[in-house]
N, C-alpha and C. Protein backbone atom coordinates (compact mmCIF):
# COMPACT_ATOMS: atom_id res chain seq x y z
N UNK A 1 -38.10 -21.33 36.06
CA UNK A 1 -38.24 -21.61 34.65
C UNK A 1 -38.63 -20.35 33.89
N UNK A 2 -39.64 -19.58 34.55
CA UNK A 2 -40.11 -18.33 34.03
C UNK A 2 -39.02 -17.31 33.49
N UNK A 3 -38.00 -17.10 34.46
CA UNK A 3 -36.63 -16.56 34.45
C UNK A 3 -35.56 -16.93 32.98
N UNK A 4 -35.62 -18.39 33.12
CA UNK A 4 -34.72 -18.41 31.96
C UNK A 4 -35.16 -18.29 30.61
N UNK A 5 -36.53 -18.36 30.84
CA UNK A 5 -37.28 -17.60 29.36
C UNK A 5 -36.95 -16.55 28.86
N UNK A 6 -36.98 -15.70 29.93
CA UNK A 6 -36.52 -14.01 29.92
C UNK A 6 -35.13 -14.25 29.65
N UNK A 7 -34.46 -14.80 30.35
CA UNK A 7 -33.14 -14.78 30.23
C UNK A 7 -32.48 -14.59 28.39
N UNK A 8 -33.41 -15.87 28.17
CA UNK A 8 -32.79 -16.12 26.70
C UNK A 8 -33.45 -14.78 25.39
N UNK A 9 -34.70 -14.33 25.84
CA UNK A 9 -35.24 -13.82 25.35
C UNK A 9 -34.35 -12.34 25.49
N UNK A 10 -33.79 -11.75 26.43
CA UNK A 10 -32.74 -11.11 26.38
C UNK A 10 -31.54 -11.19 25.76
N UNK A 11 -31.35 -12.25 25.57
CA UNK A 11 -29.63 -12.55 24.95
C UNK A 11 -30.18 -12.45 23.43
N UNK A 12 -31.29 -12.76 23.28
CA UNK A 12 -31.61 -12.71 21.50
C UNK A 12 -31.43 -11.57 21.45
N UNK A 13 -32.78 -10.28 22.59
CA UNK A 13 -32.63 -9.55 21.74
C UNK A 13 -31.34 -8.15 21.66
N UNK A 14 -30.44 -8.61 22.70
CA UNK A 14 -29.05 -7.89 22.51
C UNK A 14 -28.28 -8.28 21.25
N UNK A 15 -28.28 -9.69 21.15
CA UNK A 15 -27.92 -10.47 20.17
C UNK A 15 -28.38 -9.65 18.60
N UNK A 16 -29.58 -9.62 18.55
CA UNK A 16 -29.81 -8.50 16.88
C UNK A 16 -29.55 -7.44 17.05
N UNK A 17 -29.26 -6.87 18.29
CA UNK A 17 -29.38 -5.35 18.08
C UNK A 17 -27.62 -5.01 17.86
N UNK A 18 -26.95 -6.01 18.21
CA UNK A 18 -25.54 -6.27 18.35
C UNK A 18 -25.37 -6.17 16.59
N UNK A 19 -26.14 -7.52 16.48
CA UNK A 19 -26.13 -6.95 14.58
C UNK A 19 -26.33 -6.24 13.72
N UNK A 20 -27.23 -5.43 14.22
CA UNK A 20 -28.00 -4.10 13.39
C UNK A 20 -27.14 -2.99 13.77
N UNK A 21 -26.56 -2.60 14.65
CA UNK A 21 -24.90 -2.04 15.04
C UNK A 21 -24.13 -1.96 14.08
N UNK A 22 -23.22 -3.59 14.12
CA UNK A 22 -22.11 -4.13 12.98
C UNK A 22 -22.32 -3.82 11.64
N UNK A 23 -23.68 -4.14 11.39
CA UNK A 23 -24.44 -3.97 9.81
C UNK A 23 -24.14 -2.26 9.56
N UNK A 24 -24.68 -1.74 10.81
CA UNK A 24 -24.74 -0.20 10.21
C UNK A 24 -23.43 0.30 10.01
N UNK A 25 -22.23 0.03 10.82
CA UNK A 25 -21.08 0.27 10.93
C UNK A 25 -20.39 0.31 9.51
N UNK A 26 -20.48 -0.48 8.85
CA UNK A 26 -20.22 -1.46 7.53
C UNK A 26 -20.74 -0.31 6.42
N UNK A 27 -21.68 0.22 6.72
CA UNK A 27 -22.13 0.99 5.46
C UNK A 27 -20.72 1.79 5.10
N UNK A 28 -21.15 2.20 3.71
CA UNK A 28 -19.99 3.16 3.16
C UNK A 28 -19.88 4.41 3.61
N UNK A 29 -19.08 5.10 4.02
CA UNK A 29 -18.81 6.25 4.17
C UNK A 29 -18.57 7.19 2.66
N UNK A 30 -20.49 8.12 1.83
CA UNK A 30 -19.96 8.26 0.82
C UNK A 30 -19.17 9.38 0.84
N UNK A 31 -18.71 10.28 1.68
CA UNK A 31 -17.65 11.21 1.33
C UNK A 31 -16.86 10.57 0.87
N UNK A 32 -15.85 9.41 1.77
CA UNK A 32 -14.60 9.01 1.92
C UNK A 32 -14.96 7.93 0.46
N UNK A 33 -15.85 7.68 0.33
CA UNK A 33 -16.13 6.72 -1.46
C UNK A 33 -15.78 7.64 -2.61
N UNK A 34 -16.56 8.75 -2.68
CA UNK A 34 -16.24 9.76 -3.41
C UNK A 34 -14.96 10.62 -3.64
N UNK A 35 -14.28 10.95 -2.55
CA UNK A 35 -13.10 10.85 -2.52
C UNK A 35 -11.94 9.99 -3.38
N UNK A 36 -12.25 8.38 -2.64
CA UNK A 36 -11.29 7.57 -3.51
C UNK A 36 -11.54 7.81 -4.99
N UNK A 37 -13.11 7.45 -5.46
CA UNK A 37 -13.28 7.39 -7.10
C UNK A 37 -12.81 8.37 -7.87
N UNK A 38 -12.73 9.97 -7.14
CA UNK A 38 -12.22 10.60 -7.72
C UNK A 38 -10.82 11.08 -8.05
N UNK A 39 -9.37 10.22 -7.68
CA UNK A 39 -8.33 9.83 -7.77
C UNK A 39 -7.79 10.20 -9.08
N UNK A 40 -7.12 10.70 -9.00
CA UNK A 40 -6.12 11.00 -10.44
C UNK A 40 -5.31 10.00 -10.18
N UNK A 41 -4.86 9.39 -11.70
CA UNK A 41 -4.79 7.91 -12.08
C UNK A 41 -3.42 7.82 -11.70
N UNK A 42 -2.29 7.09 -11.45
CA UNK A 42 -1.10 7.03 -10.94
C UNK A 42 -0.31 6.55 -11.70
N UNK A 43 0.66 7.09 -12.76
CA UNK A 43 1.19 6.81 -14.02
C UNK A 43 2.64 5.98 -13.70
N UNK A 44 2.84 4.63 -13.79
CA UNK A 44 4.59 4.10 -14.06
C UNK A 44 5.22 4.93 -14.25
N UNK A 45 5.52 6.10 -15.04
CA UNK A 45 6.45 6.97 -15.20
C UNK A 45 6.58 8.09 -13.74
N UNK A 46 5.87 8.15 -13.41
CA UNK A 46 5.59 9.38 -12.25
C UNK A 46 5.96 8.14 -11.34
N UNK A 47 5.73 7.15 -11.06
CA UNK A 47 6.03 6.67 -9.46
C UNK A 47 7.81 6.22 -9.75
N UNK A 48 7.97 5.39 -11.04
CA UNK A 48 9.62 5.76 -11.17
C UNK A 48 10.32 6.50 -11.09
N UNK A 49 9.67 8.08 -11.34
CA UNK A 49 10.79 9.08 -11.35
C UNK A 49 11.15 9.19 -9.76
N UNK A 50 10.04 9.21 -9.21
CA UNK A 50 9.37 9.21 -7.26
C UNK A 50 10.48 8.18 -6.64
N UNK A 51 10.68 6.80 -7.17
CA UNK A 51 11.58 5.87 -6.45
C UNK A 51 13.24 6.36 -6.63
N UNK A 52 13.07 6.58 -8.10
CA UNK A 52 14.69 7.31 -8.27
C UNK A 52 15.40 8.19 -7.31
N UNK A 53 14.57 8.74 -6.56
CA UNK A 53 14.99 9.51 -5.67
C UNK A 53 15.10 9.43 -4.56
N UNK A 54 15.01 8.27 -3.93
CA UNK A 54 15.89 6.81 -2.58
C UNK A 54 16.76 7.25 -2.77
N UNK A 55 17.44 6.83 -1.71
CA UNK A 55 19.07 5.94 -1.63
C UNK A 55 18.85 4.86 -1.67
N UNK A 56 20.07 3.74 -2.13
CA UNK A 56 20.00 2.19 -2.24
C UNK A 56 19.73 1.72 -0.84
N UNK A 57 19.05 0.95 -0.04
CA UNK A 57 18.43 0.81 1.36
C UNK A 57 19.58 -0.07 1.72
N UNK A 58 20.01 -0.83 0.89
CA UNK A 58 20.81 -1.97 1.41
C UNK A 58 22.24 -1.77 2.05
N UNK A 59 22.56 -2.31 3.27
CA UNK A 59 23.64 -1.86 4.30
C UNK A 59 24.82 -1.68 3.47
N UNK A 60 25.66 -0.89 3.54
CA UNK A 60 26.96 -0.98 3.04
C UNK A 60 26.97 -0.42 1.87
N UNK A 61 25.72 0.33 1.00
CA UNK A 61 25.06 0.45 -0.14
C UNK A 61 24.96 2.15 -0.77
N UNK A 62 24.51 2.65 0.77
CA UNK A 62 24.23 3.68 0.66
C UNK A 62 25.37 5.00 0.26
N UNK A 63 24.69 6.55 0.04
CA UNK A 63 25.29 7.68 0.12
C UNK A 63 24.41 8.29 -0.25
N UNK A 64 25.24 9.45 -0.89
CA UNK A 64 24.39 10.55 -1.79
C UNK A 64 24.54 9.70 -3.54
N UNK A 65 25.74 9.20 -3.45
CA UNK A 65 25.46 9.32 -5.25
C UNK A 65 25.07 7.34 -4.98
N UNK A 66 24.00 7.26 -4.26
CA UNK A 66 23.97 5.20 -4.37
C UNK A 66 21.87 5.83 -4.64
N UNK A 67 21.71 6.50 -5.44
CA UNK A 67 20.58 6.67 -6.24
C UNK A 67 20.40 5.56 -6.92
N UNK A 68 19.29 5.42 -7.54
CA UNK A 68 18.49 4.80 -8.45
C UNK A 68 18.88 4.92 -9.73
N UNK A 69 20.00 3.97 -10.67
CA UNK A 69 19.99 4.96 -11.87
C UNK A 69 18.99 4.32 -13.13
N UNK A 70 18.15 3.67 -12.51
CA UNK A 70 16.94 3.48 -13.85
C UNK A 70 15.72 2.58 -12.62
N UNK A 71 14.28 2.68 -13.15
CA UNK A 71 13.31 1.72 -12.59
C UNK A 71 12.22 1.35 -13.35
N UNK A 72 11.72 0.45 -13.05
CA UNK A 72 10.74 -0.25 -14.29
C UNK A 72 9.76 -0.41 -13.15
N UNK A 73 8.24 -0.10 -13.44
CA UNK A 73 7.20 -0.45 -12.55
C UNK A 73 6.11 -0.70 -13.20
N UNK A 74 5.17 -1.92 -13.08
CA UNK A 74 4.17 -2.10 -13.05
C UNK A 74 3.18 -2.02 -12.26
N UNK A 75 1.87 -1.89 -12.91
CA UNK A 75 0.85 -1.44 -11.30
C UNK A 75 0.14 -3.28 -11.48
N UNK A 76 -0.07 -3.69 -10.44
CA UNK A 76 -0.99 -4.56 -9.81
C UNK A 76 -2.43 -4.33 -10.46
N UNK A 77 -3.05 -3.82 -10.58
CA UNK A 77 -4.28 -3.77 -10.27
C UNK A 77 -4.41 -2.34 -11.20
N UNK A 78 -6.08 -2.49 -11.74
CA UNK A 78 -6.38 -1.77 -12.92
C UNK A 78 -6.88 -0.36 -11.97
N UNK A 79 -6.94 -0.14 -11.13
CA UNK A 79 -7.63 1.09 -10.22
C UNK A 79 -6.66 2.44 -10.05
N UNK A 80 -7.51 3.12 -9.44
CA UNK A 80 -6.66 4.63 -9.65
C UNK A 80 -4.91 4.66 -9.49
N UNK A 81 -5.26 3.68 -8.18
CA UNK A 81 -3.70 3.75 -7.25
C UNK A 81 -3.00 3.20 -8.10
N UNK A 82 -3.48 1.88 -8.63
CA UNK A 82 -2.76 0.69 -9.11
C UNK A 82 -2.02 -0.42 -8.37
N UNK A 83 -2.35 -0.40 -6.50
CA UNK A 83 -2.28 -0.89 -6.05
C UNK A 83 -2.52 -2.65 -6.42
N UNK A 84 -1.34 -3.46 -5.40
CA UNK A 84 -0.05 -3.35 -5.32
C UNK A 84 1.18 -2.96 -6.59
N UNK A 85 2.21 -2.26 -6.80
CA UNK A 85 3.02 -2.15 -7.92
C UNK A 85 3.84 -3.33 -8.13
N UNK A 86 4.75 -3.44 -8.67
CA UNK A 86 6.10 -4.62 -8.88
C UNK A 86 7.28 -3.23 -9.51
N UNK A 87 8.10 -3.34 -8.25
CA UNK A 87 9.43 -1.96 -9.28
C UNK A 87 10.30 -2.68 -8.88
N UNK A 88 11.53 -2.70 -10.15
CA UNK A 88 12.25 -2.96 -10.40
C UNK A 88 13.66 -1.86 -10.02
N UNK A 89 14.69 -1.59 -9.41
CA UNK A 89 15.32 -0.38 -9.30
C UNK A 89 16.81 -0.96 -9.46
N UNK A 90 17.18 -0.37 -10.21
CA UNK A 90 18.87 -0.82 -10.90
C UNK A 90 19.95 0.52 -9.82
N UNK A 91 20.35 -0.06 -9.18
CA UNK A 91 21.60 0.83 -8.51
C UNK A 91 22.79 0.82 -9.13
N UNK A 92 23.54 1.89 -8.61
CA UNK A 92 25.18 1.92 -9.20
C UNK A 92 25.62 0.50 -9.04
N UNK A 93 25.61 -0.31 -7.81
CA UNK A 93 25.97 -1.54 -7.71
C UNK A 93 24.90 -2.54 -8.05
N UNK A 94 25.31 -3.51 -8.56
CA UNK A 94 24.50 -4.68 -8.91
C UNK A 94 24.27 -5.44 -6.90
N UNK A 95 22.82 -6.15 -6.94
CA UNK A 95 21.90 -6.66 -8.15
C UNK A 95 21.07 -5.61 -8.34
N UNK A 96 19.74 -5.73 -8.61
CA UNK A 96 19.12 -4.88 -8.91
C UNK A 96 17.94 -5.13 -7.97
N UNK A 97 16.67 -4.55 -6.87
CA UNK A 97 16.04 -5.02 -5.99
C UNK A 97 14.81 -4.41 -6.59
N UNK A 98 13.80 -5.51 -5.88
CA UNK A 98 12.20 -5.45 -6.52
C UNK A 98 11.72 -5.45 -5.44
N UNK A 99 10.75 -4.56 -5.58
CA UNK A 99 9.96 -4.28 -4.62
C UNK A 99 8.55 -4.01 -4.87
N UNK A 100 7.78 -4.00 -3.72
CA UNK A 100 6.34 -4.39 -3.80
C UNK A 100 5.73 -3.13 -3.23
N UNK A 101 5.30 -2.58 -4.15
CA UNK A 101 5.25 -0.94 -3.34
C UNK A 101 3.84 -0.49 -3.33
N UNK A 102 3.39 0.03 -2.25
CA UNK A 102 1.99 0.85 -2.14
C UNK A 102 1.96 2.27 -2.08
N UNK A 103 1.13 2.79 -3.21
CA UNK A 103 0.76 4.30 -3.15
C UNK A 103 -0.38 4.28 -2.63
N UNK A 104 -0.43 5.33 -1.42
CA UNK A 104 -1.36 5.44 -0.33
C UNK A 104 -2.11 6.44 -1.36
N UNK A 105 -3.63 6.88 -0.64
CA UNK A 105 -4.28 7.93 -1.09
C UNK A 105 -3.39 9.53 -1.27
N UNK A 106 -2.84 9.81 0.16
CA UNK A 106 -2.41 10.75 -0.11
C UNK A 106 -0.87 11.14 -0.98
N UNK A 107 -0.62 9.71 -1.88
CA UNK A 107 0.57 9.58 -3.01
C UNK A 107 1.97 9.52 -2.04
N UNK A 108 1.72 9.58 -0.75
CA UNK A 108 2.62 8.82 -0.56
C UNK A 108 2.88 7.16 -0.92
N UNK A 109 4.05 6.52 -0.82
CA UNK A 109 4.55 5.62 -1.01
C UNK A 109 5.49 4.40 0.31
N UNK A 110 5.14 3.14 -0.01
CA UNK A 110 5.89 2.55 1.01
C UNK A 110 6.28 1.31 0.43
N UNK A 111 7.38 0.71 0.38
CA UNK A 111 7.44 -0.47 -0.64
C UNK A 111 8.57 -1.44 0.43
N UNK A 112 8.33 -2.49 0.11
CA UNK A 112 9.62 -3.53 0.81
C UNK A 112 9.96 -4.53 -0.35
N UNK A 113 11.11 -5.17 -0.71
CA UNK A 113 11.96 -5.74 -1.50
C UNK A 113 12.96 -6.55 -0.79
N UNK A 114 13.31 -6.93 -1.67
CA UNK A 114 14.30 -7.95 -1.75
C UNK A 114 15.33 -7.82 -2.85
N UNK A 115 17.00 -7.90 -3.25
CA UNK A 115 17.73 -7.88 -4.13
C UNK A 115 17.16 -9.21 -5.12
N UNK A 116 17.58 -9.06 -6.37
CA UNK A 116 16.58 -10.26 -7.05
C UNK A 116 17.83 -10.94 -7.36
N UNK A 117 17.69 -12.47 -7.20
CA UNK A 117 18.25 -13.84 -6.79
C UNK A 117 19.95 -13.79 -5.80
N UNK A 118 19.15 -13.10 -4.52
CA UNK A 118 19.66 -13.39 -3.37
C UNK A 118 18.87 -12.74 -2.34
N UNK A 119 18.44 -13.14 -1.28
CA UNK A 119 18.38 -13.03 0.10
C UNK A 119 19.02 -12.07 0.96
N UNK A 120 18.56 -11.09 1.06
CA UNK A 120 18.95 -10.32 2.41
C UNK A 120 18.64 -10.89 3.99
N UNK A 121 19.37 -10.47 5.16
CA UNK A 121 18.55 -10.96 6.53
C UNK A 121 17.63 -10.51 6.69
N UNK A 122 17.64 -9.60 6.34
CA UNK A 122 15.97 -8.09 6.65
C UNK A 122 15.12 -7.99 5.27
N UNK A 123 14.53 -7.70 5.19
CA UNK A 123 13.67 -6.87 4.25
C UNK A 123 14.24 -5.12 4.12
N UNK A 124 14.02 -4.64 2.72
CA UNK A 124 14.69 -3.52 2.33
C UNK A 124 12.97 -2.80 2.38
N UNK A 125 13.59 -1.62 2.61
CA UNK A 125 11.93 -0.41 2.35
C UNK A 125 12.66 0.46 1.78
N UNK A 126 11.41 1.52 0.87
CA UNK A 126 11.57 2.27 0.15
C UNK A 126 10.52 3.07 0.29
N UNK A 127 10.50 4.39 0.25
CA UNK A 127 9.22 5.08 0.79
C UNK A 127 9.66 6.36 0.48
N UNK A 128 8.38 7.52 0.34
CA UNK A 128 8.99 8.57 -0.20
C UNK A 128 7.21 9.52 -0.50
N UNK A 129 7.44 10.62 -0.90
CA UNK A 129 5.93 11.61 -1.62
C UNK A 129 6.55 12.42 -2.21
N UNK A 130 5.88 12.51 -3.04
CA UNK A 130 4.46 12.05 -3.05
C UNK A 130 5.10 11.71 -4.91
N UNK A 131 3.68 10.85 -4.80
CA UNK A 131 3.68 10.49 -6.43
C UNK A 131 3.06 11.40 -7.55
N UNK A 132 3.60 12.05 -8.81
CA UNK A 132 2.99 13.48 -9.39
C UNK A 132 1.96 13.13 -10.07
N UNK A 133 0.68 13.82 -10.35
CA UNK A 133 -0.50 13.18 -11.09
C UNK A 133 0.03 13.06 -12.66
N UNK A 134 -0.79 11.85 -13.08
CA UNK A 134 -0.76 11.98 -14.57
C UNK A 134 -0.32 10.86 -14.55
N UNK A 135 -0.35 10.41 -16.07
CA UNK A 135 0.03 8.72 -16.58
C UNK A 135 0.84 9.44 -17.12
């Protein structure tokens, strides 16, 4: 009986120290905080000009001249990145595909879409760097 006293009295106290671990883990890293806050802001015009310069992803679609010839983007979210976006990209050929695009810290870009009102088998990506500072 003496034993499983200890026993349990061990599992507790691995048990908090297990937590006081996780807890510490969790704190912020303030370089990598400071870093983000200090972000130059990521302007619709600068990440459109950035997508224009794809090829159309979609099979049968592509070349040199199956560019972007116009894009419309909104940012998601009021923060530096503006993470997630909504872009819109008009190709030489119709339809026109929207995509859901993320600017990483380092302004790279990665986006996946869909042609808008139809279905592809796959998902389309779009990806590219970097995005130029400035609104």
């Amino acid at each position: 009986m003496r034993f499983g006293g200890l026993l349990v009295a061990l599992i507790v106290v691995v048990g908090i120290a297990g937590t006081v671990l996780a807890l510490h883990s969790r704190e912020g890293n303030t370089q990598f905080v400071s870093e983000q806050q200090s972000l130059a802001l990521v302007g619709a015009t600068q990440l459109e000009r950035l997508i224009l310069t794809t090829s159309d992803p979609r099979p049968g679609y592509g070349g040199p001249s199956a560019r972007g010839r116009a894009a419309r983007c909104v940012a998601g979210a009021p923060s530096a990145l503006g993470n997630p976006w909504s872009c819109v990209v008009r190709y030489p050929r119709a339809p026109d595909v929207r995509y859901r695009v993320t600017v990483h810290a380092d302004r790279s870009i990665f986006g996946s879409g869909q042609p808008e009102g139809q279905r592809t088998g796959g998902v389309l990506t779009v990806s590219g760097c970097c995005v130029a500072d400035g609104l």
